[in-house]
Protein backbone atom coordinates (compact mmCIF):
# COMPACT_ATOMS: atom_id res chain seq x y z
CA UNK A 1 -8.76 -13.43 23.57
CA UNK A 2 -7.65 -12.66 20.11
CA UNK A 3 -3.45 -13.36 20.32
CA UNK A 4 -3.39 -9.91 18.24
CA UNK A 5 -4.71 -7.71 20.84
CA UNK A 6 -1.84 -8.89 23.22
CA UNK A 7 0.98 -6.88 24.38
CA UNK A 8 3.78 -6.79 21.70
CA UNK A 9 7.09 -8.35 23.10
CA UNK A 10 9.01 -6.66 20.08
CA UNK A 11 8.20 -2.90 21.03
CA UNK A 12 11.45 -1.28 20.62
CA UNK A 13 13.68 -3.14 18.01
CA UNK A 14 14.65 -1.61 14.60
CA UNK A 15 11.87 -2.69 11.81
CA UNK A 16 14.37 -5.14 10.27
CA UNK A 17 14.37 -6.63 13.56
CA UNK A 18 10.91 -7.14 13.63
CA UNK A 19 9.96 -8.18 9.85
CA UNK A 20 12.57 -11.31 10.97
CA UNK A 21 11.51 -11.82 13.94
CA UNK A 22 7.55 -11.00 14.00
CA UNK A 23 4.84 -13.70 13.59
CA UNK A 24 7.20 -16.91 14.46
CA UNK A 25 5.74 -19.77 15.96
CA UNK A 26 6.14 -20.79 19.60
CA UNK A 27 9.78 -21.98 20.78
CA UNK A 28 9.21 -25.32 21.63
CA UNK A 29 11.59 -28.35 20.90
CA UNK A 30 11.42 -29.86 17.49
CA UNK A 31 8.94 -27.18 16.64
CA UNK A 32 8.66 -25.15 13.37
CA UNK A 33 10.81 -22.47 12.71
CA UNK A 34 8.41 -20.68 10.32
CA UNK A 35 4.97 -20.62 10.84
CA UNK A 36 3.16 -23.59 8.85
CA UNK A 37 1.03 -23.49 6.01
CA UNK A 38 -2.71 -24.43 7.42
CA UNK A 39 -5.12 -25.24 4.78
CA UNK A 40 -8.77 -25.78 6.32
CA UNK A 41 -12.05 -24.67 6.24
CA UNK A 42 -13.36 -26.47 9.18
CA UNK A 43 -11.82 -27.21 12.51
CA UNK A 44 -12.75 -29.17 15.61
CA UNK A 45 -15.60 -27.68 17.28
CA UNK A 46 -14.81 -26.09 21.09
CA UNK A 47 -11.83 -23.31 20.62
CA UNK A 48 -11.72 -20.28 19.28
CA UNK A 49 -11.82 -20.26 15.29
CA UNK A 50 -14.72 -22.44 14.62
CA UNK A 51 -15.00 -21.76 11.19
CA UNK A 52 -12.93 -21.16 8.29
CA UNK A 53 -14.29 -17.32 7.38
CA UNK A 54 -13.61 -16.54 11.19
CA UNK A 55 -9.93 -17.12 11.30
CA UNK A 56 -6.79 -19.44 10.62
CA UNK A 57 -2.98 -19.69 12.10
CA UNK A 58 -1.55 -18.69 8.88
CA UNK A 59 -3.52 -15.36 8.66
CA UNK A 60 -2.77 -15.26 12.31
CA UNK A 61 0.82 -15.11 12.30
CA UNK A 62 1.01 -12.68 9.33
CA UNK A 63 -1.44 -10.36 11.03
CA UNK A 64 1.08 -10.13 14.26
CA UNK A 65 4.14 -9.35 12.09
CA UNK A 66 2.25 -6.71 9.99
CA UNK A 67 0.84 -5.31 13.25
CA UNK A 68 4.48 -5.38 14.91
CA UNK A 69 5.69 -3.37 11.91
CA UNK A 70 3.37 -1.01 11.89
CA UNK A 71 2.98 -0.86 15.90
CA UNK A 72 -0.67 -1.70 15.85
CA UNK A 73 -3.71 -4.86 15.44
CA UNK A 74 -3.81 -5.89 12.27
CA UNK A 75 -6.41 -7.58 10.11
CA UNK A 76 -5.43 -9.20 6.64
CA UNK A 77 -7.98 -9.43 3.60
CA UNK A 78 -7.95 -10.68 0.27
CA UNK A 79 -6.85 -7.79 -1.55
CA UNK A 80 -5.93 -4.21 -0.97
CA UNK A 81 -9.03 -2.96 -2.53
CA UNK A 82 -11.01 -5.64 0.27
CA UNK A 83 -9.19 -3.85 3.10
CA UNK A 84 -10.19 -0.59 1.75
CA UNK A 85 -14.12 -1.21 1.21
CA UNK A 86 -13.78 -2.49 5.31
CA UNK A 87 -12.39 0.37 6.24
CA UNK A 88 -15.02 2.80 4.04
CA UNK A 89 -17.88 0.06 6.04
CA UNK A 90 -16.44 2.30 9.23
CA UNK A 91 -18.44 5.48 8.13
CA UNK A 92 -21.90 5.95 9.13
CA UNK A 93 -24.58 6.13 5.81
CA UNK A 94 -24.26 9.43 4.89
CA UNK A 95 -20.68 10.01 6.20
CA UNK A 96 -18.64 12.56 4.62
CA UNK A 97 -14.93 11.50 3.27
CA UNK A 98 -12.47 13.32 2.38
CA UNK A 99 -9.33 12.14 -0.16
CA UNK A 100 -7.15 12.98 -1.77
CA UNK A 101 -7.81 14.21 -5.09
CA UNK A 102 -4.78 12.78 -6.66
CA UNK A 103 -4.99 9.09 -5.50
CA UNK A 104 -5.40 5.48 -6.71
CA UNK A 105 -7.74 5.28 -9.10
CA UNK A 106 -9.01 2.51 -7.04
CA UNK A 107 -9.61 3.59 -4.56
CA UNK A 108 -11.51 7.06 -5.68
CA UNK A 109 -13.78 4.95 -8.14
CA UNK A 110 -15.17 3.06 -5.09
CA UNK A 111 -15.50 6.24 -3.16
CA UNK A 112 -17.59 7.58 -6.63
CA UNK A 113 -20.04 4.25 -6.54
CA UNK A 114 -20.67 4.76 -2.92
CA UNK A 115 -21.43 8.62 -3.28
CA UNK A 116 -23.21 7.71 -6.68
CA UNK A 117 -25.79 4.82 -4.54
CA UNK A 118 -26.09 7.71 -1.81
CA UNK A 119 -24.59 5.49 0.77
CA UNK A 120 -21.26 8.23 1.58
CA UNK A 121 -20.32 12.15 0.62
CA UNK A 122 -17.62 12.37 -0.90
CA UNK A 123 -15.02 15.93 -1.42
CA UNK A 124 -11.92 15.60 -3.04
CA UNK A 125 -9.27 17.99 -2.38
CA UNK A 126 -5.97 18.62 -2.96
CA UNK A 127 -4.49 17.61 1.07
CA UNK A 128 -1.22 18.50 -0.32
CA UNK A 129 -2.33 22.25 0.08
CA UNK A 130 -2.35 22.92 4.03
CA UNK A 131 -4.81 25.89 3.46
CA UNK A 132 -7.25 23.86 1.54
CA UNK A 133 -6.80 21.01 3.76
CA UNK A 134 -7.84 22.15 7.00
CA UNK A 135 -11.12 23.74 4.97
CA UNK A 136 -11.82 20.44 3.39
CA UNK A 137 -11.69 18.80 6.34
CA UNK A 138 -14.06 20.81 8.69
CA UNK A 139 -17.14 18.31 8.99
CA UNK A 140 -15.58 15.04 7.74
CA UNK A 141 -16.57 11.55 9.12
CA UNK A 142 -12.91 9.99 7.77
CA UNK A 143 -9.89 11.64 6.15
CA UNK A 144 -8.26 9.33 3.58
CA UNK A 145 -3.94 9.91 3.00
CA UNK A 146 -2.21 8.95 0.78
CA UNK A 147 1.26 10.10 0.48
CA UNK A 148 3.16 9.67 -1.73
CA UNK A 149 0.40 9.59 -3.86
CA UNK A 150 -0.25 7.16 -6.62
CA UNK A 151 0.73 8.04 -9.60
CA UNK A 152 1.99 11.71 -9.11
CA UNK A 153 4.24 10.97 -5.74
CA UNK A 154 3.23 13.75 -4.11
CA UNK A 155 4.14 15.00 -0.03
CA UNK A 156 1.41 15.36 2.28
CA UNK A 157 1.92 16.69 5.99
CA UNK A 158 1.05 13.47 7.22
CA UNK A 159 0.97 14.74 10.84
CA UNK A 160 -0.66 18.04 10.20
CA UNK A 161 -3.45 15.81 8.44
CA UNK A 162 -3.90 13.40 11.09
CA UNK A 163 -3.84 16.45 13.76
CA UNK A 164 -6.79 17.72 12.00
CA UNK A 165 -8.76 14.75 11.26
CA UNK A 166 -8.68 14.22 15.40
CA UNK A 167 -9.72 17.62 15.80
CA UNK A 168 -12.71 17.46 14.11
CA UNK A 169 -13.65 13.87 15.04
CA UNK A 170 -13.20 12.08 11.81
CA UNK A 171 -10.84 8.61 11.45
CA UNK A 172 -7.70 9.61 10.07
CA UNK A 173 -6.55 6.61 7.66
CA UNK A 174 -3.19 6.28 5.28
CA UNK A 175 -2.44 4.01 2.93
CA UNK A 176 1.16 3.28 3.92
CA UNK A 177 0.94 0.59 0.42
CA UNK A 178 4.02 3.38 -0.77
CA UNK A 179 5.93 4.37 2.17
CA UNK A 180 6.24 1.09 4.08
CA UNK A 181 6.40 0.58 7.80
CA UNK A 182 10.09 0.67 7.09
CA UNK A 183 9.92 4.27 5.68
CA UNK A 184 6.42 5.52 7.72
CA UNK A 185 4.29 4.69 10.73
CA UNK A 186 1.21 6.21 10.53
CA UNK A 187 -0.18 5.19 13.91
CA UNK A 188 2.68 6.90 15.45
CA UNK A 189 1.75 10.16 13.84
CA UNK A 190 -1.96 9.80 14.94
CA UNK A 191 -3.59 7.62 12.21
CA UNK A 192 -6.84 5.14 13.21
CA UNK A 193 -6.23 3.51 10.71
CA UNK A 194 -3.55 2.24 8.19
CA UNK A 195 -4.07 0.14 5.36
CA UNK A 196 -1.89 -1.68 3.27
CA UNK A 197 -2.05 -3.75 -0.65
CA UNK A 198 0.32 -6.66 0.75
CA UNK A 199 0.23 -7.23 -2.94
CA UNK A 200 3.08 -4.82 -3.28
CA UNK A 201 5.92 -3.81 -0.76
CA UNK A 202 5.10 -6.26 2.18
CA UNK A 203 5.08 -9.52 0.30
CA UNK A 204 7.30 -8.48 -2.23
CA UNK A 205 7.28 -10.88 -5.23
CA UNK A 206 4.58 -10.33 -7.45
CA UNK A 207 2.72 -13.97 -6.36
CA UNK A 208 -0.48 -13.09 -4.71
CA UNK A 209 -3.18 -10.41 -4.01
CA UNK A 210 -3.51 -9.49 -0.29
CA UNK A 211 -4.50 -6.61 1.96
CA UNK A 212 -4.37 -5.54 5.51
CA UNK A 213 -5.58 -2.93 7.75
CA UNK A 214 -4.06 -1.89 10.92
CA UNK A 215 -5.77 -0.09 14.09
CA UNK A 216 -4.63 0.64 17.67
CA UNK A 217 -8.25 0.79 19.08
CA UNK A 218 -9.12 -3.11 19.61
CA UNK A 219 -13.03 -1.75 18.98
CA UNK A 220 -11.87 -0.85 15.79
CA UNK A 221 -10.12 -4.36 14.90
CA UNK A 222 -13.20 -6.15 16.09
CA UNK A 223 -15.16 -4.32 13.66
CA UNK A 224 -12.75 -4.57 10.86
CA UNK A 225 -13.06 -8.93 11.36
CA UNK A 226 -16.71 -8.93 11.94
CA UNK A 227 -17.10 -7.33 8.41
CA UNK A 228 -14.88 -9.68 6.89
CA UNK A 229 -15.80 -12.82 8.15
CA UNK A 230 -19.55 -11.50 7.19
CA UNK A 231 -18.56 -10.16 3.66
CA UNK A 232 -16.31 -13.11 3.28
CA UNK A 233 -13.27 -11.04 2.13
CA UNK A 234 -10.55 -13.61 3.93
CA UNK A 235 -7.25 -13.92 2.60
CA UNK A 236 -6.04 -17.29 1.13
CA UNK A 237 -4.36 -19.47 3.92
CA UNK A 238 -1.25 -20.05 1.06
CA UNK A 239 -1.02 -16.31 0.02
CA UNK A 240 -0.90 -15.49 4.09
CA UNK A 241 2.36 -18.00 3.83
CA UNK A 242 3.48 -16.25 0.89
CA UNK A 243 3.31 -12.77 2.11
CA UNK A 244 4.93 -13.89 5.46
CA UNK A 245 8.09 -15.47 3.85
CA UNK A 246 8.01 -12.59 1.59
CA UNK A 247 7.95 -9.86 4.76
CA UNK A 248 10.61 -11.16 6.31
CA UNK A 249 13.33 -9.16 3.57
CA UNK A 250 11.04 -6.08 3.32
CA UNK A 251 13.60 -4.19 4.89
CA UNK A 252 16.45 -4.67 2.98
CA UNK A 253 14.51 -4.56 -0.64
CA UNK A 254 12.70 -0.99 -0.16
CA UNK A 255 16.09 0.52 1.37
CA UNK A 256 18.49 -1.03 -1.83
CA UNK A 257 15.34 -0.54 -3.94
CA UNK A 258 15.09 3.35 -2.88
CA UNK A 259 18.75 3.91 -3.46
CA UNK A 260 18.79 3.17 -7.06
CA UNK A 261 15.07 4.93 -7.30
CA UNK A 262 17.40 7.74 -6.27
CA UNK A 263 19.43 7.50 -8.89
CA UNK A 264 17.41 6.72 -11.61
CA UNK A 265 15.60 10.10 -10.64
CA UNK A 266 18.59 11.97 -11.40
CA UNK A 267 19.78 10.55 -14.15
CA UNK A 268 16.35 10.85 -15.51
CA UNK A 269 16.36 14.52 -14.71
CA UNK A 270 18.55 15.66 -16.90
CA UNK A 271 17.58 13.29 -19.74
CA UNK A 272 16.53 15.17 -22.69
CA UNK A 273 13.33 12.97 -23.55
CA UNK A 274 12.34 13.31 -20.40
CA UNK A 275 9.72 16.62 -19.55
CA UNK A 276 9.50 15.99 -16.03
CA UNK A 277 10.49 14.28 -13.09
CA UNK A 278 8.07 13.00 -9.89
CA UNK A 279 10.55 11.60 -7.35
CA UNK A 280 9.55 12.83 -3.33
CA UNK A 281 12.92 11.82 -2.04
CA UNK A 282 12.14 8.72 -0.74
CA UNK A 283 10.50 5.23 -1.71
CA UNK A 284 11.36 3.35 -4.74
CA UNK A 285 8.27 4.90 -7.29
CA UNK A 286 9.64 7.01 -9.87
CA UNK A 287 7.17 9.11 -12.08
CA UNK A 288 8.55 10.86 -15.03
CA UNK A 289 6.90 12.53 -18.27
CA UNK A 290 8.07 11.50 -21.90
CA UNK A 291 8.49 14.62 -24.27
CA UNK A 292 7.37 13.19 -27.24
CA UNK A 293 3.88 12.34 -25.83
CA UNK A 294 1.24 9.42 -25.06
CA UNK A 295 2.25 7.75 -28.21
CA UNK A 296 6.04 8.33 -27.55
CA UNK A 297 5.42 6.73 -23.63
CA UNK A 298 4.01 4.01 -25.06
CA UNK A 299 7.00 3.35 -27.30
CA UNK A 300 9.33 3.21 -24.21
CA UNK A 301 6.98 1.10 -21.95
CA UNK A 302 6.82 -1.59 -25.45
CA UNK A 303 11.15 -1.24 -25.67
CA UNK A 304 12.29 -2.10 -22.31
CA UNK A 305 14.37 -5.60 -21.98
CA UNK A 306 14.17 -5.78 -18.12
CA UNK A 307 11.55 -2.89 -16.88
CA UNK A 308 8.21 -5.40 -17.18
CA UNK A 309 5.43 -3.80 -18.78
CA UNK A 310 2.74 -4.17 -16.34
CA UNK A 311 0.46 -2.89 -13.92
CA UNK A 312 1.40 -2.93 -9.67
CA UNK A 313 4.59 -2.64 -8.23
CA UNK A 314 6.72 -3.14 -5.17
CA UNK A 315 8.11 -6.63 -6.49
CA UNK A 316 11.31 -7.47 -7.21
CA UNK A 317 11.90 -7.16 -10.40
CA UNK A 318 11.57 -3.37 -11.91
CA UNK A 319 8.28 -2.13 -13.36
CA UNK A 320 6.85 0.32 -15.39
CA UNK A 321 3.82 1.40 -17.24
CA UNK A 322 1.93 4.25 -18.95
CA UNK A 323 -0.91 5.38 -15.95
CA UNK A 324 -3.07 6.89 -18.72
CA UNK A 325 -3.89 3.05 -20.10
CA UNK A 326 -5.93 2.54 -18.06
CA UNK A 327 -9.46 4.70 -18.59
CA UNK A 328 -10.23 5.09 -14.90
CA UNK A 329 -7.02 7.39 -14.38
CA UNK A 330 -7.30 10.67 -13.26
CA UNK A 331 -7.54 13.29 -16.13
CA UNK A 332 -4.61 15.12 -13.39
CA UNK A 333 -2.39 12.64 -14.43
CA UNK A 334 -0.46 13.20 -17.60
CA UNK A 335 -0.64 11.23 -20.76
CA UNK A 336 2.96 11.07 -21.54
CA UNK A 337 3.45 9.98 -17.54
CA UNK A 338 5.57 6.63 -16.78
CA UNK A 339 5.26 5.46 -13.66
CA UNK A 340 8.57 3.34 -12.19
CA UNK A 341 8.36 0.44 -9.53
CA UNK A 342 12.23 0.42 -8.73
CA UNK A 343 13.15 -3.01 -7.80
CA UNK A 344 16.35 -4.58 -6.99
CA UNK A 345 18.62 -5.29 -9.60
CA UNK A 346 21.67 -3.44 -10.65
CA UNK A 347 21.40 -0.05 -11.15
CA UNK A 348 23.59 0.61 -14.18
CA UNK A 349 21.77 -2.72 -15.84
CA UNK A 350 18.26 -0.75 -15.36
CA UNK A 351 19.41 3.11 -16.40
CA UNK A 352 20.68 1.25 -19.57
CA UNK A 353 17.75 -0.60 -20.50
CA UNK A 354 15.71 2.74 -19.51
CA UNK A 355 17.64 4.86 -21.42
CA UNK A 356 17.71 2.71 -25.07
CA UNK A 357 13.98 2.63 -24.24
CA UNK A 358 14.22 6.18 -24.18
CA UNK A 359 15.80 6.37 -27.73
CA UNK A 360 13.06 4.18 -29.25
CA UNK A 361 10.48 6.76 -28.49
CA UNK A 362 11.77 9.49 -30.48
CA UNK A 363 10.30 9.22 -34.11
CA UNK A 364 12.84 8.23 -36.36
């Protein structure tokens, strides 16, 4: 029996708790602490792995502190984007999804190639709309959430989606990548499914591509590893160690993280280059609109001493880019919009650095 699928002994402690806490090894004398680092592709014939594509410790014990977190069975993959296509493998050919029209653009260009080989139906909509929600819905095979959204931040009613995805029979998955189990539990609030880019948040340092979905129906799990051990989309045995040595201060970074996100919202706000603000209230992404302009954006993203001007987010060190760069954006999204990955250093060093970058986009 898969050690995932067994009852969780941490049920009930705070999530800081269990990030420390989840996915240790056995206590045994003279044993590990932390769990090791197991590099192999083959193993000793007779137990339960066999192969290296069906499984390995260090996946193993990342898996049950994800899963703790987010109160559910969790199965890591190589990337965000591999945890997503598993999850889209869940619909039936000819399925009908509906997303979020205002979403990664990842994520929505592999929903386009599927619809575009006939394989799923796609409809857009805007799930931030109840009205329009609970139309777009009626019929739907999965409902895909995101919220906050990426890049605009916008508030979905998570429950109220989830409620109606049941209702009509459809899997109700969010990408929690934003929020965090430390901010949002999606299986609480009814989701099948929640997935995760341990890229970001979760691991925490900017040192790896992972992914990881997370179910409450054991069904579901099994179906989630039989399509990655046959597509091959396992994570790396060291980037599993990464992640899980990363997890283990989630907690504290997205709480001091969201605090100066906070601030750098409001300060932002009344900033006279600044057009617009996108801040929901909580997490650590900022959005915010440059008055000048695409061209003037640009010129803040190039000026910044410690904002890194680069694509992802949820490391430790603040980030920031220009969404628009990148051609398969959403023509929703702004030209002159910056989008902020708040990390964790001093708030007064970062609004400084923002705000000379700031001045170096108006024309002189």
């Amino acid at each position: 029996m898969d050690r995932r699928h067994r009852e969780n002994p941490l049920s009930g402690l705070e999530t800081g708790t269990i990030a420390v806490t989840a996915g240790r090894p056995p206590r045994v004398p003279d044993g590990p602490l932390n769990a090791p680092l197991v590099l192999a592709s083959t193993y000793h014939a007779g137990g339960e792995v066999g192969y290296g594509r069906y499984g390995n410790p260090t996946w193993e014990m990342l898996e049950n502190a994800i899963g703790a977190l987010e109160g559910g069975l969790a199965t890591s993959f190589a990337s965000g984007m591999a945890a997503t296509a598993a999850v889209l493998d869940l619909v039936p050919d000819g399925g009908l999804v509906v997303a979020q029209q205002q979403a990664y653009y990842g994520t929505l260009t592999l929903l386009r190639e599927h619809e575009a080989r006939g394989r799923l139906r796609v409809r857009p909509a805007d799930l931030t709309d109840r009205a329009v929600a609970a139309e777009a819905i009626r019929g739907a095979d999965l409902v895909w959430v995101e919220s906050p959204t990426n890049p605009m931040l916008l508030l979905a009613d998570v429950p109220e989606l989830l409620r109606l995805a049941t209702e009509t029979g459809a899997l109700g998955v969010v990408d929690n990548t934003f929020a965090t189990p430390v901010l949002q539990q999606p299986l609480a609030l009814g989701a099948a499914v929640v997935v995760h880019s341990v890229t970001k948040y979760l691991s925490g340092h900017s040192d790896l591509l992972l992914g990881a979905a997370v179910v409450r129906d054991p069904a579901l799990a099994a179906r989630l590893v039989a399509t990655r051990s046959r597509q091959g989309s396992v994570p790396g045995a060291f980037e599993a160690w990464l992640a899980l040595r990363g997890l283990r201060t989630v907690h504290l970074r997205v709480r001091q993280a969201q605090q100066t996100a906070a601030t750098l919202a409001e300060r932002l706000a009344s900033h006279p280059e600044v057009s617009a603000v996108h801040y929901p209230g909580q997490g650590a992404m900022v959005s915010f609109e440059v008055a000048g302009g695409a061209e003037a954006a640009t010129r803040v993203t190039e000026a910044t001493q410690l904002w890194v001007d680069a694509t992802s987010l949820g490391g430790v060190e603040s980030s920031l880019e220009r969404r628009r760069r990148w051609p398969g954006e959403s023509a929703d999204v702004p030209e002159s919009l910056i989008r902020l990955s708040v990390g964790i250093e001093d708030v007064d060093d970062l609004w400084q650095d923002l705000a000379a970058a700031l001045a170096s986009g108006v024309p002189g």
